[in-house]
N, C-alpha and C. Protein backbone atom coordinates (compact mmCIF):
# COMPACT_ATOMS: atom_id res chain seq x y z
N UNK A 1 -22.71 96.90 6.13
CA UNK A 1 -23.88 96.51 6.86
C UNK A 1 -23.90 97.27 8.17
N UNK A 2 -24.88 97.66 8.46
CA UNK A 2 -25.62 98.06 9.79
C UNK A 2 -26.20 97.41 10.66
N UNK A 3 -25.77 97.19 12.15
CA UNK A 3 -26.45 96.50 13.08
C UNK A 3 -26.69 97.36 14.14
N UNK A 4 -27.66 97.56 14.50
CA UNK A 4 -27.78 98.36 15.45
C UNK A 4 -28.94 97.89 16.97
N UNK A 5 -28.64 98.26 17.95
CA UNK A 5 -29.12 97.42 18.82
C UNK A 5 -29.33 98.60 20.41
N UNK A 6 -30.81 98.69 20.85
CA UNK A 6 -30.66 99.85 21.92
C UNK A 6 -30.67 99.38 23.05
N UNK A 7 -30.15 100.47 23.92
CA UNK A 7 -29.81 99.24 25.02
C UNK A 7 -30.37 101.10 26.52
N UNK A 8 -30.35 100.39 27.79
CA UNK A 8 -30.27 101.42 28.70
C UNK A 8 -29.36 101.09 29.74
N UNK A 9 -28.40 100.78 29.64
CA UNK A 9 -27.05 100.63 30.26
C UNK A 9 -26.29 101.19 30.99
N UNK A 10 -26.40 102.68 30.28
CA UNK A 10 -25.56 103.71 30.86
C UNK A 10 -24.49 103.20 29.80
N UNK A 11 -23.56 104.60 29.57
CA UNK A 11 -22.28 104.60 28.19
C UNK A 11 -21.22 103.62 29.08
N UNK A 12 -20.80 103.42 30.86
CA UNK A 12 -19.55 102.97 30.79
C UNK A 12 -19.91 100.96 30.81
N UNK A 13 -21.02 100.82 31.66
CA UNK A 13 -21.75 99.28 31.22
C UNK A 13 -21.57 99.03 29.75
N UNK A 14 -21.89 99.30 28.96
CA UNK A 14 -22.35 99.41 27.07
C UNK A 14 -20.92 99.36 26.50
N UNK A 15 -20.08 100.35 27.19
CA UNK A 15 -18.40 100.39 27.10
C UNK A 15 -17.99 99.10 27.62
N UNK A 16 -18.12 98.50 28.63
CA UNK A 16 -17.81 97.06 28.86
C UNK A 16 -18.22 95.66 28.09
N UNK A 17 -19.26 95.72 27.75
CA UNK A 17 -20.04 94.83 26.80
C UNK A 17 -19.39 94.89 25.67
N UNK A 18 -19.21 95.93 25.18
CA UNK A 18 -18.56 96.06 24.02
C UNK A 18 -17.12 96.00 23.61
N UNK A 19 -16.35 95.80 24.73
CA UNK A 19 -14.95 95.47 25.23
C UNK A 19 -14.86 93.77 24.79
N UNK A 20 -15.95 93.29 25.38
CA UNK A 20 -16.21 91.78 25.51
C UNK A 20 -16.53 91.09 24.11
N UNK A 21 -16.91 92.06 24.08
CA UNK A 21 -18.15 91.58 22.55
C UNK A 21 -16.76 91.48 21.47
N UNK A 22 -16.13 92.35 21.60
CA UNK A 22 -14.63 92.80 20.19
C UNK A 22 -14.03 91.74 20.98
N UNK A 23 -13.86 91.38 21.83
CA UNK A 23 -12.96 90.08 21.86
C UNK A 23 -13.46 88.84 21.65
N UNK A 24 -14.67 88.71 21.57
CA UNK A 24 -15.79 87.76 20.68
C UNK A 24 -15.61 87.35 19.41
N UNK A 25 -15.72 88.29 18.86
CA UNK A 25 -15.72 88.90 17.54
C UNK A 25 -14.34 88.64 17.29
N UNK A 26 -13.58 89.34 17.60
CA UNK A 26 -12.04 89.03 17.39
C UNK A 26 -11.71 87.36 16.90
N UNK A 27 -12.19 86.55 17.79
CA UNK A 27 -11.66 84.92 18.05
C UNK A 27 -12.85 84.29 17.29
N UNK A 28 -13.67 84.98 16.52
CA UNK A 28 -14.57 84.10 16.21
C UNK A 28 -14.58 84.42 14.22
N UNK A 29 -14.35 85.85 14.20
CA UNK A 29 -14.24 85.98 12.91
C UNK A 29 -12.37 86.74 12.52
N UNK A 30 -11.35 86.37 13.69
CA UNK A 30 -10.09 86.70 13.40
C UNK A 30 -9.45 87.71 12.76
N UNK A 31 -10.42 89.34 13.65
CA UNK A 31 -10.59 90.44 13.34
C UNK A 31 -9.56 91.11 14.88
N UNK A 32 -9.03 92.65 14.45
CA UNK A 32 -8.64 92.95 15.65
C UNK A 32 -9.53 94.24 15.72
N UNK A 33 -9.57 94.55 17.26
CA UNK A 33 -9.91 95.91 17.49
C UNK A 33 -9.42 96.89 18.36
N UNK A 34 -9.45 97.91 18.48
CA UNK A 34 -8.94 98.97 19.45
C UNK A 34 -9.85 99.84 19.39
N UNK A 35 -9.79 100.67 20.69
CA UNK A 35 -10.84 102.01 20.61
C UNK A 35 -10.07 102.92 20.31
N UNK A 36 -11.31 104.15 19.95
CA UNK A 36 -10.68 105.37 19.21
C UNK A 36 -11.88 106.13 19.56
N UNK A 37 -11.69 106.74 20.31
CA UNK A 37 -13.01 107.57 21.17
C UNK A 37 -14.54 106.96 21.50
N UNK A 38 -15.36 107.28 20.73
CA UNK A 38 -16.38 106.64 21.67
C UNK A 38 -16.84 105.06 20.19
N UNK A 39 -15.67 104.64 19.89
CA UNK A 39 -15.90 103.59 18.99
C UNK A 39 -14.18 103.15 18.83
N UNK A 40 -14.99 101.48 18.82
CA UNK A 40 -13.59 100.48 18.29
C UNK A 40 -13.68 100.41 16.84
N UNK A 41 -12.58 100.27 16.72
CA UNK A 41 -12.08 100.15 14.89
C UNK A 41 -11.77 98.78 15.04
N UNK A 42 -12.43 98.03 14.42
CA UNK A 42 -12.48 96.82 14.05
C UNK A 42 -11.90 96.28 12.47
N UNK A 43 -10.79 95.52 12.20
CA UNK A 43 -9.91 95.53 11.34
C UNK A 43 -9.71 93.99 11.20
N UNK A 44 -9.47 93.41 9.72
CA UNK A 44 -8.75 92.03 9.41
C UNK A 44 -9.18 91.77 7.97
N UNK A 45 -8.87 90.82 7.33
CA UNK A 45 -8.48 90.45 6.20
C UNK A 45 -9.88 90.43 5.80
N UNK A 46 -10.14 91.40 4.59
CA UNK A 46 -11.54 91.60 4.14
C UNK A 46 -12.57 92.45 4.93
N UNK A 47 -12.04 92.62 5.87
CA UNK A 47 -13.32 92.99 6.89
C UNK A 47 -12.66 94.55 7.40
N UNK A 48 -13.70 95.78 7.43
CA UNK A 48 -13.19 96.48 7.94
C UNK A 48 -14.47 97.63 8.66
N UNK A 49 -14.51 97.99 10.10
CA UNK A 49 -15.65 98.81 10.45
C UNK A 49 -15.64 99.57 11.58
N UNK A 50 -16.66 99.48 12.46
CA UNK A 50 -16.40 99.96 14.21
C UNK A 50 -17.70 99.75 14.53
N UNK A 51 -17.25 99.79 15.58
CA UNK A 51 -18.72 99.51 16.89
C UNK A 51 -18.83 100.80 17.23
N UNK A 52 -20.10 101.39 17.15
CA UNK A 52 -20.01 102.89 17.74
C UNK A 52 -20.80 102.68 19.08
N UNK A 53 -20.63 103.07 20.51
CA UNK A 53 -20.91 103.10 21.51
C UNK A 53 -22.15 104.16 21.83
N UNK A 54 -23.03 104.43 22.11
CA UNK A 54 -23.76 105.63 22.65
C UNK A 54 -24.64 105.18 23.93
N UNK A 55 -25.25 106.37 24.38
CA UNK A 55 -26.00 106.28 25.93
C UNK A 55 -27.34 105.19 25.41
N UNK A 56 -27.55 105.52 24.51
CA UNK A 56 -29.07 105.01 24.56
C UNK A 56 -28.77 103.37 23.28
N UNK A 57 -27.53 103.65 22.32
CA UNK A 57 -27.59 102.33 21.63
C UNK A 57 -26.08 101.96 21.23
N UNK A 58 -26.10 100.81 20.62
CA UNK A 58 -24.41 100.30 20.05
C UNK A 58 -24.82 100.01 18.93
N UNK A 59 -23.89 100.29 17.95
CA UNK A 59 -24.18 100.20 16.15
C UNK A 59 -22.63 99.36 15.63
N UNK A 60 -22.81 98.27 15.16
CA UNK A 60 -22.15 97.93 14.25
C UNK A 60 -21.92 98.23 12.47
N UNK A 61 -20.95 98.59 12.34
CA UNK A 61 -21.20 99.31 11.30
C UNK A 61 -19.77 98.62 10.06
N UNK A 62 -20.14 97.49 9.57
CA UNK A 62 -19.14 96.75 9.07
C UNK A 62 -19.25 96.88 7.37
N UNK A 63 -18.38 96.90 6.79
CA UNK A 63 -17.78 96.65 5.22
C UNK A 63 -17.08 95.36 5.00
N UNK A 64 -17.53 94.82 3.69
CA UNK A 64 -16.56 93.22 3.85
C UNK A 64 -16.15 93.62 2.41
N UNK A 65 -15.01 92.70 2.59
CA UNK A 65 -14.27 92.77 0.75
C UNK A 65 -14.81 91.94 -0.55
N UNK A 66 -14.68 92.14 -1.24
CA UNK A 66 -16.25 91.35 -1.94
C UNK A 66 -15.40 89.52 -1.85
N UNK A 67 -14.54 89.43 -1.23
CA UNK A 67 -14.25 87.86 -1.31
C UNK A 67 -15.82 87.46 -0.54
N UNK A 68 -15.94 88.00 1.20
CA UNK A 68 -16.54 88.41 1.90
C UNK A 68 -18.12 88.38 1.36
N UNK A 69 -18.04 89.31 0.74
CA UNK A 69 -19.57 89.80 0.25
C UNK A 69 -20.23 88.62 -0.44
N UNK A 70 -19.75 87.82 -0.95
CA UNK A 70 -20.89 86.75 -0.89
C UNK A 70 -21.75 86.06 0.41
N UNK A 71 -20.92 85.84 1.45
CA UNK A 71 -21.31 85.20 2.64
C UNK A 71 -21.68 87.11 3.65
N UNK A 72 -22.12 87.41 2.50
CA UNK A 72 -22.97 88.65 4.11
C UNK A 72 -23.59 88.09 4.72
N UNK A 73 -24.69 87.67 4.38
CA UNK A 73 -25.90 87.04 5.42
C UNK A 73 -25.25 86.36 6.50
N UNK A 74 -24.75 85.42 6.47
CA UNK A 74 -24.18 84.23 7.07
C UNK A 74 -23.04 85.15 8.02
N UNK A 75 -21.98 86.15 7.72
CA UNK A 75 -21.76 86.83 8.68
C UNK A 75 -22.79 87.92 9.35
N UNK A 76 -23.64 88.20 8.96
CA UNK A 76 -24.54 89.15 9.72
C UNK A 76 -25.33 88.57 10.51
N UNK A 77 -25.72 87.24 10.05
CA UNK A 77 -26.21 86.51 11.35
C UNK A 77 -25.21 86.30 12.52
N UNK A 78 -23.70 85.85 12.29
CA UNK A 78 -22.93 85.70 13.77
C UNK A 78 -22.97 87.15 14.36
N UNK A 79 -22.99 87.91 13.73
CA UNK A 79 -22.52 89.12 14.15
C UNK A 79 -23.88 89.44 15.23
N UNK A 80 -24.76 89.65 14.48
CA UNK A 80 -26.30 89.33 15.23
C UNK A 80 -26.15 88.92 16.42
N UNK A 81 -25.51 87.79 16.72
CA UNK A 81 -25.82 86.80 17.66
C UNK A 81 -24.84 86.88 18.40
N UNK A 82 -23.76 87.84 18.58
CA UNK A 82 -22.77 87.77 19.22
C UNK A 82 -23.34 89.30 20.06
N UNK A 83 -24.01 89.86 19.51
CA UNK A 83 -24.34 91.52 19.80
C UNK A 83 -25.57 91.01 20.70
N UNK A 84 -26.44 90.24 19.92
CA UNK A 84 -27.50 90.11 21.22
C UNK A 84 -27.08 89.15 22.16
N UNK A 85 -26.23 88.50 21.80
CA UNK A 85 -25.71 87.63 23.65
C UNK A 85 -25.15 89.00 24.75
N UNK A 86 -24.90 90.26 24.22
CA UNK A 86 -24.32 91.12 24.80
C UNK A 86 -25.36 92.43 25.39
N UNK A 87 -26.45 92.69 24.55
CA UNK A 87 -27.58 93.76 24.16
C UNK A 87 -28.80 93.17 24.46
N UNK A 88 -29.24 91.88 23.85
CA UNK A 88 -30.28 91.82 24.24
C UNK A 88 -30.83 91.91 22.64
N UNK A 89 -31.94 91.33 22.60
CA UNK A 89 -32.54 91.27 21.13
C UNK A 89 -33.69 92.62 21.29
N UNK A 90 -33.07 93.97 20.59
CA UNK A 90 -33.98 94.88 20.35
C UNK A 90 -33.73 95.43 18.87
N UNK A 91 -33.85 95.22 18.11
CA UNK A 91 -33.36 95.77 16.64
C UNK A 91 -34.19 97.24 16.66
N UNK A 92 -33.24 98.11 15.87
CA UNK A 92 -33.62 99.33 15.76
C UNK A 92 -33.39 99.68 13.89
């Protein structure tokens, strides 16, 4: 799945949000992350993706294991809602 969300922040603001947001994310769906250039690798049981960072937007960009893949929706909504407490509701 694809989430993508535009923002005008500037890259090191958008870099902070998104610091926040993976530790959100982390404690809420018991995922870890680390960065790896201009994106975190986001990692845990079933779940595997990255947040890609840019000037103008942030993209979630997640794979689930098909245990997972029944409940997409239902994670794409938290995920949703954890990105716009951070972005702001602009879908792209």
């Amino acid at each position: 799945m694809k989430i993508r969300r535009s923002h005008d922040l500037g890259l090191e603001e958008a870099r902070n949000r998104v610091d926040r947001m993976a530790e959100q994310l982390g404690k809420q769906y018991s995922v870890t992350s680390s960065w790896s250039g201009d994106h975190v690798v986001v990692q845990g049981n079933g779940v595997n993706g990255r947040i890609v960072v840019a000037h103008e937007y942030v993209e979630a960009q997640i794979q689930l294991g098909i245990p997972l893949a029944i409940m997409e929706s239902q994670i794409r909504a938290g995920i949703e809602a954890v990105i716009d407490e951070h972005f702001g509701h602009a879908s792209t």
